[in-house]
Protein backbone atom coordinates (compact mmCIF):
# COMPACT_ATOMS: atom_id res chain seq x y z
CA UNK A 1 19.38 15.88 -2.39
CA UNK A 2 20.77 15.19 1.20
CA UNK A 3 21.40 11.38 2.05
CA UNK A 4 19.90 9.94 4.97
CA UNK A 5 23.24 10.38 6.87
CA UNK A 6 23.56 13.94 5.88
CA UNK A 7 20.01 14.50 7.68
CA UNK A 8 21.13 12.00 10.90
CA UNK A 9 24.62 14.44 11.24
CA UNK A 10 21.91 17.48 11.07
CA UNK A 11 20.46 16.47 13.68
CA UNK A 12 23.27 15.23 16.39
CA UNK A 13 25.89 17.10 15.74
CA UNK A 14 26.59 19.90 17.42
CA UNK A 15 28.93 22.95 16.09
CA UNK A 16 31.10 22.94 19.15
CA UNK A 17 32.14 19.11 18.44
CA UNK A 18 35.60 19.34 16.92
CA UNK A 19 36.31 16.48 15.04
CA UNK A 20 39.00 13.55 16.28
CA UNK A 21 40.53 13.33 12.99
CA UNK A 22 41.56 17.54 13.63
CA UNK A 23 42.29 17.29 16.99
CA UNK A 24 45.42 18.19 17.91
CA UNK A 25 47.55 14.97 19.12
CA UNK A 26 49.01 15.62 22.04
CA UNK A 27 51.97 13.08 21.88
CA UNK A 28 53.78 11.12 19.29
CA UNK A 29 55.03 7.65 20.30
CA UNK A 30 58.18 6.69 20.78
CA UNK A 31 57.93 2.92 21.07
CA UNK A 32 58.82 0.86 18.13
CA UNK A 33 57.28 -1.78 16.78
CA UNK A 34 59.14 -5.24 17.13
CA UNK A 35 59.16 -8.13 14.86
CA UNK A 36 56.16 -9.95 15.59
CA UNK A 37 56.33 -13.49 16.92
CA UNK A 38 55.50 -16.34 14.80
CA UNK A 39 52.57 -17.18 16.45
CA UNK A 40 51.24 -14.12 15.12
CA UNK A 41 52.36 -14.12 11.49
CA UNK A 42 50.28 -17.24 10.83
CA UNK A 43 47.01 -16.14 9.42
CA UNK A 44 45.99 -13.15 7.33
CA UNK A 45 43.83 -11.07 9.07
CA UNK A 46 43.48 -7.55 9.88
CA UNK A 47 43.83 -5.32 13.09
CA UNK A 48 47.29 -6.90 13.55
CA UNK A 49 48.32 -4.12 16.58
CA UNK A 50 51.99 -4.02 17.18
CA UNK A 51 52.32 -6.98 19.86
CA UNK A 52 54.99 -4.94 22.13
CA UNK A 53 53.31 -1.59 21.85
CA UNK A 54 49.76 -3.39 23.04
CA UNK A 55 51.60 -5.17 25.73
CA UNK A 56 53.71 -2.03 26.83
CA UNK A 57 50.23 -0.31 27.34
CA UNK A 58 48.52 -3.17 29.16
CA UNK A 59 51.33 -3.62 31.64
CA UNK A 60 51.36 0.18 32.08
CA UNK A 61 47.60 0.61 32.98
CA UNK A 62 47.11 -2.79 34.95
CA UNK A 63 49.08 -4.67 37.81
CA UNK A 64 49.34 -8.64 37.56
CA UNK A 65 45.96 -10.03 38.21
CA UNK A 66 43.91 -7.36 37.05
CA UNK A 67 40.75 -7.77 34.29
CA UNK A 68 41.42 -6.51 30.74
CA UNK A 69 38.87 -6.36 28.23
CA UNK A 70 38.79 -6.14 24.47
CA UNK A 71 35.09 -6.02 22.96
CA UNK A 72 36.82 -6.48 19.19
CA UNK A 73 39.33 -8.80 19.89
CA UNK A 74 40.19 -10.03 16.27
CA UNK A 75 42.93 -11.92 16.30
CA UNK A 76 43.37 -11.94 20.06
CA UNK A 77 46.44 -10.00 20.81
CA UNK A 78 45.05 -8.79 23.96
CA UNK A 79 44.31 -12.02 25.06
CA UNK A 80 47.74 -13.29 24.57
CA UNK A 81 50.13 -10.35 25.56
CA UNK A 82 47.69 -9.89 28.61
CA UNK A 83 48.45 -13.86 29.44
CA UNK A 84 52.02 -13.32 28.90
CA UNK A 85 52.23 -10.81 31.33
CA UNK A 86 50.21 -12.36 34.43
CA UNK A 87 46.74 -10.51 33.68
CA UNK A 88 43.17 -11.86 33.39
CA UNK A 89 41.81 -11.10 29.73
CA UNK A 90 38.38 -11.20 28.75
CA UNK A 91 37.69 -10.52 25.14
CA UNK A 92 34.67 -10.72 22.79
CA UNK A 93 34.32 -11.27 19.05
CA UNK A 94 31.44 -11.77 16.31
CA UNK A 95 34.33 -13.31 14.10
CA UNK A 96 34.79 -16.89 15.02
CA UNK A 97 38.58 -16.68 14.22
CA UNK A 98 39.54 -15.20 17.61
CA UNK A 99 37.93 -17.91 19.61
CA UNK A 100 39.55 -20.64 16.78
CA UNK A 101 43.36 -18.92 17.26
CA UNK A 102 42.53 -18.95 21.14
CA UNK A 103 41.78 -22.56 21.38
CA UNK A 104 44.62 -23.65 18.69
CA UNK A 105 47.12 -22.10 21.16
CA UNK A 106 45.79 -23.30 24.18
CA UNK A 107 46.71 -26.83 23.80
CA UNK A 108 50.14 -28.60 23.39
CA UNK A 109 49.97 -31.22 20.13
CA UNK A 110 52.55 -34.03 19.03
CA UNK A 111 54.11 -32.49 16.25
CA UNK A 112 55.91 -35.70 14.73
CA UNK A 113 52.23 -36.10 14.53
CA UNK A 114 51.23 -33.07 12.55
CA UNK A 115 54.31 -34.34 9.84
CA UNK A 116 53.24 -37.49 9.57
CA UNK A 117 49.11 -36.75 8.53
CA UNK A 118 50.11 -33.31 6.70
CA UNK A 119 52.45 -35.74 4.40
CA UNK A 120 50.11 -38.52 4.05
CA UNK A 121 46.92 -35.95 3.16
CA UNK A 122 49.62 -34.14 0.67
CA UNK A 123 50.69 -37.68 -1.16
CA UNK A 124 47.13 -38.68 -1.40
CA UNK A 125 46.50 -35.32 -2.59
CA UNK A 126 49.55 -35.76 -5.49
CA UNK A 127 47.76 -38.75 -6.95
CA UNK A 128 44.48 -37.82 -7.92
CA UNK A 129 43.85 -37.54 -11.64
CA UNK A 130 43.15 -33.82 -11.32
CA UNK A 131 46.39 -32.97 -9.53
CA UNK A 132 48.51 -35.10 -12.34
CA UNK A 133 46.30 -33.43 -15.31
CA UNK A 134 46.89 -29.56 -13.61
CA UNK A 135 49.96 -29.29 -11.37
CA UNK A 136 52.44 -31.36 -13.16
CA UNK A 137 54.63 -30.78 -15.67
CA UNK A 138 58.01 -31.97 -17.30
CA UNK A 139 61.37 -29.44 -16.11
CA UNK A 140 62.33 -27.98 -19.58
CA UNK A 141 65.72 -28.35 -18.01
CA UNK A 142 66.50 -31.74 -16.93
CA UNK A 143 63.28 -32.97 -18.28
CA UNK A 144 61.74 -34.60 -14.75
CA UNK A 145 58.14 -34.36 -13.51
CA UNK A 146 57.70 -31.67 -11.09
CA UNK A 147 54.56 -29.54 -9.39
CA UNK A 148 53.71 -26.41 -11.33
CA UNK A 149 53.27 -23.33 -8.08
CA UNK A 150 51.02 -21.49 -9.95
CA UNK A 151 49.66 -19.98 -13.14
CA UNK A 152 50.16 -16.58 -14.36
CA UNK A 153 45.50 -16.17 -15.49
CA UNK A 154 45.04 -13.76 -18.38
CA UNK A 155 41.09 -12.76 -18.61
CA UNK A 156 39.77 -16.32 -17.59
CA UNK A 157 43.04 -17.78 -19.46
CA UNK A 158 46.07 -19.56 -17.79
CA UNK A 159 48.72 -18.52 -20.49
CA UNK A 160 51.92 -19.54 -18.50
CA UNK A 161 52.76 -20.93 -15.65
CA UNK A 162 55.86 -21.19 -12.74
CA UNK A 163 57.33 -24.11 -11.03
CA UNK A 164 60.43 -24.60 -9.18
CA UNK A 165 62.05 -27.93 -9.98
CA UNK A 166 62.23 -30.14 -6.97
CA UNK A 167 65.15 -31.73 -9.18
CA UNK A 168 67.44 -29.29 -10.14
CA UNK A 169 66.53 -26.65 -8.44
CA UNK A 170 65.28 -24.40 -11.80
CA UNK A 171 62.86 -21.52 -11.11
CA UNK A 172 61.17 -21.54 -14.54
CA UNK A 173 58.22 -19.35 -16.09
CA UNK A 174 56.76 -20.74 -19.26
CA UNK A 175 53.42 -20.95 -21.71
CA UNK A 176 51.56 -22.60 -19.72
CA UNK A 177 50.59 -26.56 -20.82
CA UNK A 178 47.08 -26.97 -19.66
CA UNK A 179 44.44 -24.40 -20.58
CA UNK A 180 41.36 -25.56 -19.03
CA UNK A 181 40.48 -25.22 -15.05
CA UNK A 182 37.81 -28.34 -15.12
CA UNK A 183 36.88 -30.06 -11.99
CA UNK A 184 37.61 -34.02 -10.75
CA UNK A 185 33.72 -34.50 -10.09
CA UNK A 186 35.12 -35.69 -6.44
CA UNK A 187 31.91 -35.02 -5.38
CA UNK A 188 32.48 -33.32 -2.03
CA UNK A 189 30.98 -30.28 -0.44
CA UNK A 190 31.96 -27.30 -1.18
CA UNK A 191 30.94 -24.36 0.20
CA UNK A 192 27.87 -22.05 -0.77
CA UNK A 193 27.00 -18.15 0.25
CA UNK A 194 25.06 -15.91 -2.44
CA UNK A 195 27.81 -13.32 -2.75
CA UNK A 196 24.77 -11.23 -4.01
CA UNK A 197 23.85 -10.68 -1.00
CA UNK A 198 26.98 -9.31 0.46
CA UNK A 199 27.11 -5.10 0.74
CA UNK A 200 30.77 -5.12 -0.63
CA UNK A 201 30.15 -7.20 -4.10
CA UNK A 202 28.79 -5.68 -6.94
CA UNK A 203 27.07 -6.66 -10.31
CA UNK A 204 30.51 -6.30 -12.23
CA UNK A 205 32.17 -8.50 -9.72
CA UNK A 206 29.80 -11.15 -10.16
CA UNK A 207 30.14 -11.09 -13.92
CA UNK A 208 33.88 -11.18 -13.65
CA UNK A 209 34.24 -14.36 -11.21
CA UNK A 210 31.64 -16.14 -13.39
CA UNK A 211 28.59 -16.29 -10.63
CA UNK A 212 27.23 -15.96 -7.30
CA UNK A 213 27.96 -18.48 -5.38
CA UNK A 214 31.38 -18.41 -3.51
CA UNK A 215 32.67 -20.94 -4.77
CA UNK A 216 33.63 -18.80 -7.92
CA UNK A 217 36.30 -17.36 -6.02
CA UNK A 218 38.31 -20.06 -7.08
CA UNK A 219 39.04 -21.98 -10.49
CA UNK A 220 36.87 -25.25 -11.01
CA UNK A 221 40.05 -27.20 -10.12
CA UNK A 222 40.89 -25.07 -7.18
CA UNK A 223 37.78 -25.26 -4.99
CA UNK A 224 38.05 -28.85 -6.09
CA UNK A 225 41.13 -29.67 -4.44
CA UNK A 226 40.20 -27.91 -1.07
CA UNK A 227 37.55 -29.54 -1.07
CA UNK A 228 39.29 -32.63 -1.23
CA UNK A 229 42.13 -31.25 1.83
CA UNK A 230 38.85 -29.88 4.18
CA UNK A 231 37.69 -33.68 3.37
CA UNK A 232 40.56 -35.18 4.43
CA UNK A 233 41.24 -33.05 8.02
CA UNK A 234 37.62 -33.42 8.61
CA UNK A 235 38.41 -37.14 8.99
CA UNK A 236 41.45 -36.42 11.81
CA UNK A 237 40.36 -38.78 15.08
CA UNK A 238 42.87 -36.75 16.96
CA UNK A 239 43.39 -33.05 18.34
CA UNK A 240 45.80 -32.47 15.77
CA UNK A 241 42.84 -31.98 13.72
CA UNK A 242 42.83 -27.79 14.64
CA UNK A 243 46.35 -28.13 14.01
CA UNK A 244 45.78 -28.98 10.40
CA UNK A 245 42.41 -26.70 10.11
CA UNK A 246 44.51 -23.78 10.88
CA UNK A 247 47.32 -24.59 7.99
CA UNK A 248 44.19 -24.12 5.59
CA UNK A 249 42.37 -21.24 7.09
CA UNK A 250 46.66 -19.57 6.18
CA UNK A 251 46.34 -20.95 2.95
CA UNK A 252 42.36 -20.69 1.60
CA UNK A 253 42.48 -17.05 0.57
CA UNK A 254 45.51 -17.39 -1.18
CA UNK A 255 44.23 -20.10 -3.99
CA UNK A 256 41.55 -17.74 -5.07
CA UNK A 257 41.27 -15.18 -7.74
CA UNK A 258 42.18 -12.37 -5.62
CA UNK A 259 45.99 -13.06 -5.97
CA UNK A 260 47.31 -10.44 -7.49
CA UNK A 261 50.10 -10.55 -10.52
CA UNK A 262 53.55 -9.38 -9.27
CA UNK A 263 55.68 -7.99 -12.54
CA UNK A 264 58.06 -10.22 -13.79
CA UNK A 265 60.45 -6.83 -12.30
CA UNK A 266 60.24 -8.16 -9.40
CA UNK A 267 61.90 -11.39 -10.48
CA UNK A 268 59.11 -13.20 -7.97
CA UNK A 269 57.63 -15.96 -10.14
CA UNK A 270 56.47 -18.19 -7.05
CA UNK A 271 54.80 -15.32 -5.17
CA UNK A 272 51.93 -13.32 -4.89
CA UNK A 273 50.42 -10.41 -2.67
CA UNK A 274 46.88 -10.79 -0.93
CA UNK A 275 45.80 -7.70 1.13
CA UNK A 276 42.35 -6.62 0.67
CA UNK A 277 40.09 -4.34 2.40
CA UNK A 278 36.90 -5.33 0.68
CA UNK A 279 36.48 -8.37 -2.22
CA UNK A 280 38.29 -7.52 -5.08
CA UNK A 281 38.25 -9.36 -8.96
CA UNK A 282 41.23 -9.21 -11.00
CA UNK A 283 40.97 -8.85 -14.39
CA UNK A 284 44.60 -11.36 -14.55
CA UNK A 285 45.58 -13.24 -11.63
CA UNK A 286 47.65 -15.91 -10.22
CA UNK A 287 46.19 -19.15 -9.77
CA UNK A 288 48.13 -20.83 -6.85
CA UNK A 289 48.43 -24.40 -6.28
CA UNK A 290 46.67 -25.43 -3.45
CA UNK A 291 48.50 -28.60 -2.34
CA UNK A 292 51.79 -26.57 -2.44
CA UNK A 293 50.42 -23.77 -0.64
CA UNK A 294 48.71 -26.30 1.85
CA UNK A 295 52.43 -27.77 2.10
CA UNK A 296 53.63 -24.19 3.42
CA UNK A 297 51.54 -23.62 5.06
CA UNK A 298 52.21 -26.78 7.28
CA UNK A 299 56.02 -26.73 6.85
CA UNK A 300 57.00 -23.16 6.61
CA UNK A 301 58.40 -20.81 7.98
CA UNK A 302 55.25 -19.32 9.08
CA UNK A 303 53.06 -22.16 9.08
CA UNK A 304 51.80 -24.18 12.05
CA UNK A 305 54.77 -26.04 13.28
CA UNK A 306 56.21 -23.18 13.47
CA UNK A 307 53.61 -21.23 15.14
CA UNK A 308 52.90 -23.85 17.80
CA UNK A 309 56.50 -23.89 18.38
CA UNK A 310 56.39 -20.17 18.75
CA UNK A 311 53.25 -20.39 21.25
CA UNK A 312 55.26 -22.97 23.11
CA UNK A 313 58.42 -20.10 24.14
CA UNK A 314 56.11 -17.63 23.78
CA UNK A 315 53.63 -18.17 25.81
CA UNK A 316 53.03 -20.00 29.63
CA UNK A 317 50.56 -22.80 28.95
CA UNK A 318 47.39 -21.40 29.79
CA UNK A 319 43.13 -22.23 30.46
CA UNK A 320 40.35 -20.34 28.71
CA UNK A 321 36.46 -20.17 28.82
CA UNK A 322 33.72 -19.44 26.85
CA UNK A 323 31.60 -18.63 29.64
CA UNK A 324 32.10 -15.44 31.77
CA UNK A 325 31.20 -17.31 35.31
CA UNK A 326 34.35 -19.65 34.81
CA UNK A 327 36.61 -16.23 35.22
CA UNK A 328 38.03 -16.96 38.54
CA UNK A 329 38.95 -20.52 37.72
CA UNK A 330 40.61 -20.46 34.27
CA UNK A 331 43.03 -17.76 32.95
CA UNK A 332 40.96 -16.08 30.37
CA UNK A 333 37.32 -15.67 28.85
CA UNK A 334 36.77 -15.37 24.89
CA UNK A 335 33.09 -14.37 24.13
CA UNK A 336 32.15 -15.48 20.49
CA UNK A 337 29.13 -13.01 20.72
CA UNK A 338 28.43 -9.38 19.62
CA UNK A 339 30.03 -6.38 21.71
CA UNK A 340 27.44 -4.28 21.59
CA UNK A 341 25.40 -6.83 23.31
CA UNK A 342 25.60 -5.90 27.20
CA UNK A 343 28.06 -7.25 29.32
CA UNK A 344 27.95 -7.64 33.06
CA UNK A 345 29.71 -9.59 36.15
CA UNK A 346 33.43 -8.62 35.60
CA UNK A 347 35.60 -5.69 36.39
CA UNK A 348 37.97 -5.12 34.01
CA UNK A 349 41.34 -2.52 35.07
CA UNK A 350 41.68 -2.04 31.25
CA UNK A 351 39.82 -1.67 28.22
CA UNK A 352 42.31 -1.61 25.15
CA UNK A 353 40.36 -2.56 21.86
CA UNK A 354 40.43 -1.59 18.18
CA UNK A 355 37.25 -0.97 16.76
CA UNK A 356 36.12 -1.26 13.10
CA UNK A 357 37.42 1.98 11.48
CA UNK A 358 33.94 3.10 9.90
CA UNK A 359 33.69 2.06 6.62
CA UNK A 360 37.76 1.62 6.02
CA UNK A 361 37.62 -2.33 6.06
CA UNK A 362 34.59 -4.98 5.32
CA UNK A 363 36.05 -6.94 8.16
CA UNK A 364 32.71 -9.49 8.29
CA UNK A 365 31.86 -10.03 4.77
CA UNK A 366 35.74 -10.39 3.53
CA UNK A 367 36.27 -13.38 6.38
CA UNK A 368 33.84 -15.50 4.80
CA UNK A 369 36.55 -16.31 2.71
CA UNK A 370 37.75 -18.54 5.79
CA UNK A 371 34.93 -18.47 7.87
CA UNK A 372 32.74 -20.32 5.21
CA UNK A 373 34.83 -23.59 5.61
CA UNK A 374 35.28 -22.89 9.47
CA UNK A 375 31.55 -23.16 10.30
CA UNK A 376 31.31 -26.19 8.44
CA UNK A 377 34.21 -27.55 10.14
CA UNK A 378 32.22 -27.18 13.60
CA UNK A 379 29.04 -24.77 13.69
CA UNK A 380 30.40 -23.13 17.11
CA UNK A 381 31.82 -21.16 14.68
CA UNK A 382 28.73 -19.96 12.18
CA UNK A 383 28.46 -16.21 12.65
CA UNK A 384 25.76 -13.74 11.78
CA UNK A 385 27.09 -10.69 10.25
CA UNK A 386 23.89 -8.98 10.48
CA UNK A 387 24.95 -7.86 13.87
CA UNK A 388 28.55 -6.84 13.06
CA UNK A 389 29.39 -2.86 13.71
CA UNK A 390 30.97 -1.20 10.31
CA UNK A 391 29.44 0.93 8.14
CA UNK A 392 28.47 -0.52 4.15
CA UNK A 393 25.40 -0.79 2.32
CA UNK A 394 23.19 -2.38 4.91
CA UNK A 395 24.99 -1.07 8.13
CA UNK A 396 24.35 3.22 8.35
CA UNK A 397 26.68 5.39 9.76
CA UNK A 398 23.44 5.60 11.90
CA UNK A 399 24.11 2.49 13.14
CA UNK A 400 26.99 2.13 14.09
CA UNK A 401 26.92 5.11 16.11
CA UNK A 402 24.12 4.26 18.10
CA UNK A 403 26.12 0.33 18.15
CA UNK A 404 29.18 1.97 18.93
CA UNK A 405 27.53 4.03 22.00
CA UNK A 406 26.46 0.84 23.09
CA UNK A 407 29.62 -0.38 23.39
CA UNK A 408 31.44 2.68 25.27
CA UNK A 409 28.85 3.04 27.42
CA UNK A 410 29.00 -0.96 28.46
CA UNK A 411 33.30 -0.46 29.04
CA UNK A 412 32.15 2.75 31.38
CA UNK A 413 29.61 0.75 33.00
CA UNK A 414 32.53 -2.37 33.67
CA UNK A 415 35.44 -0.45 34.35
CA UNK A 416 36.44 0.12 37.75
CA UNK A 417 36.49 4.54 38.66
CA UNK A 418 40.36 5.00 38.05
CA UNK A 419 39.73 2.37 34.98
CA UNK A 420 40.99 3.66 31.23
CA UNK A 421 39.34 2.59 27.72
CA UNK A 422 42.13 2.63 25.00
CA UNK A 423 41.66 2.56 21.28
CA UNK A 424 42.95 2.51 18.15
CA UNK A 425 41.38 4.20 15.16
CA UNK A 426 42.31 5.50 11.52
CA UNK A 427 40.00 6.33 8.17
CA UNK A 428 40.14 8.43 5.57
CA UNK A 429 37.13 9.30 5.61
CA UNK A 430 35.58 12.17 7.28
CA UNK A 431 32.39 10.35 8.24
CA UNK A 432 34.25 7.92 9.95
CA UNK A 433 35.90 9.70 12.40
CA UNK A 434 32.57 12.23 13.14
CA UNK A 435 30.52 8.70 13.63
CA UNK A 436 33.39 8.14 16.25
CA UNK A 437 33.24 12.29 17.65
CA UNK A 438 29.70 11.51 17.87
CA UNK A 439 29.70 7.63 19.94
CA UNK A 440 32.23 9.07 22.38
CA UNK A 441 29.68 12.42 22.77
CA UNK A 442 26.67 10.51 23.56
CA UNK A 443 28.83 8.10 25.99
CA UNK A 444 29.42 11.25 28.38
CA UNK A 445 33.28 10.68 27.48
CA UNK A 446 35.52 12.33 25.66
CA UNK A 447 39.06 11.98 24.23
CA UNK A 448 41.92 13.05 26.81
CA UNK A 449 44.79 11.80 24.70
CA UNK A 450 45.86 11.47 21.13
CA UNK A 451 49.29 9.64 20.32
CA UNK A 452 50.13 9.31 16.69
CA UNK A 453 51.84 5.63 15.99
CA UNK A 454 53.14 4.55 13.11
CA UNK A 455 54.32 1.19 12.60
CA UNK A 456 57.08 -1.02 11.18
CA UNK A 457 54.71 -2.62 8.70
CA UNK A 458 52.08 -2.10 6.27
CA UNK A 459 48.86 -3.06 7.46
CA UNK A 460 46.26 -5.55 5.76
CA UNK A 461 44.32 -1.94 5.16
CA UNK A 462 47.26 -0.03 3.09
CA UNK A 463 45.48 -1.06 -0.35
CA UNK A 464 43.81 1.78 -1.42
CA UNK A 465 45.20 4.00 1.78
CA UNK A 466 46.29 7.46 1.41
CA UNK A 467 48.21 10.03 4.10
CA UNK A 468 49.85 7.03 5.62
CA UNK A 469 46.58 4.78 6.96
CA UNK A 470 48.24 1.90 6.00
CA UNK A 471 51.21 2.21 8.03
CA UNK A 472 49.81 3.72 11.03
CA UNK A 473 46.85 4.45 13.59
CA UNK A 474 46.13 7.26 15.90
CA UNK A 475 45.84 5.81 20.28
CA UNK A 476 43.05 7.18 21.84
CA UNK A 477 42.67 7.78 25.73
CA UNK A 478 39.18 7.92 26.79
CA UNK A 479 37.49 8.36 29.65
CA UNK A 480 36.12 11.40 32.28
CA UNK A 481 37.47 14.56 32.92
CA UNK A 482 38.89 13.62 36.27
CA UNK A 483 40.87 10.51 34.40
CA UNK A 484 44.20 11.23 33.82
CA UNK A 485 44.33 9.76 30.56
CA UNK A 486 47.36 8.09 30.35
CA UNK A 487 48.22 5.87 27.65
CA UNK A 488 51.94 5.45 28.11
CA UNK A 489 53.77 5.94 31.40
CA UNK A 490 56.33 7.82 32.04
C-alpha cells in the first residue's frame, strides 16, 4: 500500500525532473574551512556553516552596504560575518536562540562582573545539602574532599564515578559512593513539556527515561540543581544577567542522560560526547555534574568570557532590531518569526541560508532541551514549533514542500533582478532532496550551480551519517536562467 507521500510525488513530479542529489556538481571548492572563532564555539547547535567560507561568499555577491538575508538563520552566522564585513543583514528564525546569541553579542558587559556573580552562584551552589550528599567525595590519594565530574550510569545505576582532585591533581575513576539520584525538595520550577507529544520520541524512550515530562531528561538531583542555577541568574539586577543565561543554555544539554559513555580506551574519564540529530536514551550514560559544568562553561576556554572577549576583536560594536522598519537606522534586523511567513519592505543583494535538510535533523523539537528554560527566562522567546519547516511525524514531506515554495518564492519576490539565493543542503535520504527538486520547480527556479564542500569538522548531524553527510554539504546557486549563478568569484 502506497503512503500518502508516495501518492503526493505521483502527482507533482514530473519524469524530466532530475534529482539534485544526481546532479552533476559542477565545481568542487577550494576554500578551506578555518578555525572558527570563539564566539562561535560557545553553544551546541546545529547548521554551524564554515564562518570564512559564508563570509567569502557574502563579500563575493554583495558590495558594502548592501541587504543580505537569511530566512533560517540558526545560529546567526550571516548576521555576524555580514556585520563584520560592512553589510546590512536581515535574518529570520522560529528558534529563539538566534535572536538570544544576537542580543548577547550586541552589548559590551563588565566582565570582573561576570567572575564575581558566576563565583558567588557556584559557592552557594557547593553548600547545599544535595551538592555535599552527591558531588563530593574523599581523594583516595591524599584523602581531601573534592567535587566528583561525573558518574559513569549503568541501566538507571551510578556504579562509579570520576573526579579530578583539586588537591593533588589525581584524575581518578572509582565505584562510585552514592547510589541514589534523589532530589533536595528545593522547591523551584522546573520545567514541564509532555515529551509524548513530540514526533521524534517514542514509547520505548519514554519507558527508558522513566516518564513524560522533560524533566526526566535528567537525574532527580540533576534537574534539581539547575533548577537551583536558573533560580539564581533569574535574580541578576544587571545586564550581566544574558551573560550568565548563555553559560547555561552551553551547559543544560550536557547534564542530561544523553551523554554518551566514552571507553575507558580513550583514557577520557572527565569527558563526554553530545551530538544528536533527534532525542536519543542511553541505555548507560554519564551523569555530569552540573555546577562543574556550569563552572566551564563560565570560565573556559569556550565559555562566555571567552566568547564575549572573542565578540569584542571579532566583531565592530554593532545595533540590531526586531522590527523590519528600523532597517535604515540600526545595523541589522533579526525576525523571531516563521520564514515561510511573507516578507516585504527590504531589498536584499543576497540570500545565503541553510534550510532544514528534510527529515536529516529534528532541529525544533531537539532545542527544547534549551529553549524550555529560555522561554521561561523571558517569554520573547516561547516558540511554536507547529509552524517549523522539517519533515517528521506531524510535518509531511507535503508540507514542507509547499512551506518551502513559500519561502523561495518570498527571496525571488525580495531580491533585487541581478540578486542570487544561496544554499546549503545535504540528506541521505532520497525524499529529501526530491522535496527540495520539487520547491525549487514550483518556484520557477532552478539550480545553476552545484559546489561540493566538505569541511574541517564533523557536524552536529554526523551521528548516524553515511557517504560523508557529516562532514560536508553540497552549495547551491539558484536563481533564473539569465542569472549567472555564481557562488564563488573568480
Amino acid at each position: 500500500m502506497r503512503s500518502q507521500d508516495d501518492v503526493y510525488f505521483a502527482k507533482v513530479k514530473n519524469d524530466d525532473i532530475v534529482s539534485l542529489k544526481d546532479m552533476k556538481i559542477t565545481d568542487v571548492s577550494n576554500l578551506k574551512e578555518e578555525t572558527r572563532p570563539t564566539l562561535y564555539r560557545g553553544l551546541k547547535y546545529w547548521g554551524k556553516k564554515p564562518h570564512n567560507i559564508w563570509r567569502d561568499i557574502i563579500k563575493k555577491n554583495t558590495v558594502e552596504g548592501d541587504v543580505v538575508y537569511d530566512p533560517f538563520a540558526g545560529t546567526a552566522i550571516t548576521f555576524f560575518e555580514s556585520i563584520k564585513i560592512g553589510r546590512k543583514p536581515v535574518v529570520a528564525d522560529i528558534n529563539p536562540l538566534t535572536l538570544f546569541l544576537v542580543k548577547l553579542y550586541s552589548i559590551d558587559y563588565d566582565i570582573d562582573k561576570i567572575k564575581q556573580i558566576a563565583l558567588n552562584i557556584i559557592a552557594k551552589a557547593k553548600t547545599t545539602d544535595l551538592y555535599l550528599n552527591s558531588f563530593v567525595t574523599t581523594c583516595s590519594r591524599c584523602h581531601k574532599k573534592t567535587d566528583i565530574y561525573n558518574y559513569r550510569v549503568f541501566d538507571t545505576i551510578p556504579e562509579e564515578h570520576s573526579y579530578k582532585c583539586k588537591f593533588c591533581g589525581a584524575t581518578i575513576t572509582e565505584k562510585a559512593q552514592y547510589a541514589n539520584c534523589k532530589s533536595n525538595g528545593f522547591n523551584l520550577w522546573k520545567p514541564i513539556l509532555d515529551m509524548g507529544q513530540l514526533s521524534s520520541i517514542n514509547t520505548s524512550f519514554i519507558k527508558k527515561i522513566g516518564g513524560k515530562n522533560i524533566t526526566k531528561l535528567w537525574t532527580d538531583r540533576n534537574i534539581e540543581l539547575l533548577s537551583f542555577l536558573f533560580a539564581e541568574i533569574k535574580k541578576i539586577k544587571t545586564k550581566e544577567k544574558d551573560a550568565l543565561m548563555f553559560a547555561f543554555l552551553q551547559m543544560v544539554h550536557l547534564t542530561t542522560k544523553m551523554c554518551a559513555l566514552r571507553s575507558k580506551k580513550s583514557n577520557r574519564p572527565l569527558s563526554t560526547s553530545w551530538g544528536r540529530p533527534a532525542f536519543l536514551a542511553l541505555n548507560s550514560y554519564m551523569e555530569q555534574n552540573p555546577i562543574i559544568q556550569f563552572e566551564r562553561a563560565v570560565f573556559g576556554k569556550n565559555g562566555v568570557i571567552e566568547c564575549l572577549l572573542s565578540r569584542k576583536t571579532y566583531l565592530p560594536q554593532y545595533r540590531f532590531s526586531t522590527d523590519l522598519k528600523d532597517l535604515n537606522n540600526v545595523d541589522g534586523v533579526v525576525l523571531l518569526k516563521d520564514s515561510k511567513t511573507v516578507v516585504k519592505g527590504f531589498k536584499p543583494q543576497l540570500v545565503i541560508t541553510d534550510p532544514p535538510y528534510g527529515s536529516t535533523i529534528q532541529y525544533g523539537e531537539l532545542s527544547e532541551v534549551w529553549n524550555i528554560w529560555l522561554q521561561k527566562y523571558d517569554p520573547i522567546y516561547k516558540v511554536n514549533l507547529d509552524k517549523e519547516i522539517i519533515i517528521n511525524n506531524k510535518h509531511s514531506i507535503e508540507s514542507y514542500i509547499k512551506n518551502m515554495t513559500k519561502v523561495l518564492l518570498n527571496c525571488k519576490l525580495l531580491l533585487y533582478p541581478d540578486g542570487k539565493i544561496i544554499m546549503t543542503f545535504n540528506s541521505n535520504s532520497d525524499r529529501d532532496w526530491e522535496a527540495l527538486d520539487l520547491a525549487i520547480k514550483q518556484s520557477d527556479l532552478k539550480v545553476l550551480q552545484k559546489i561540493y564542500q566538505k569541511n574541517c569538522r564533523s557536524s552536529e548531524a554526523n551521528v548516524g551519517a553515511i557517504d560523508g553527510i557529516g562532514i560536508s554539504d553540497f552549495y547551491l546557486s539558484i536563481g533564473n536562467d539569465i542569472d549567472d549563478g555564481v557562488l564563488y568569484a573568480a
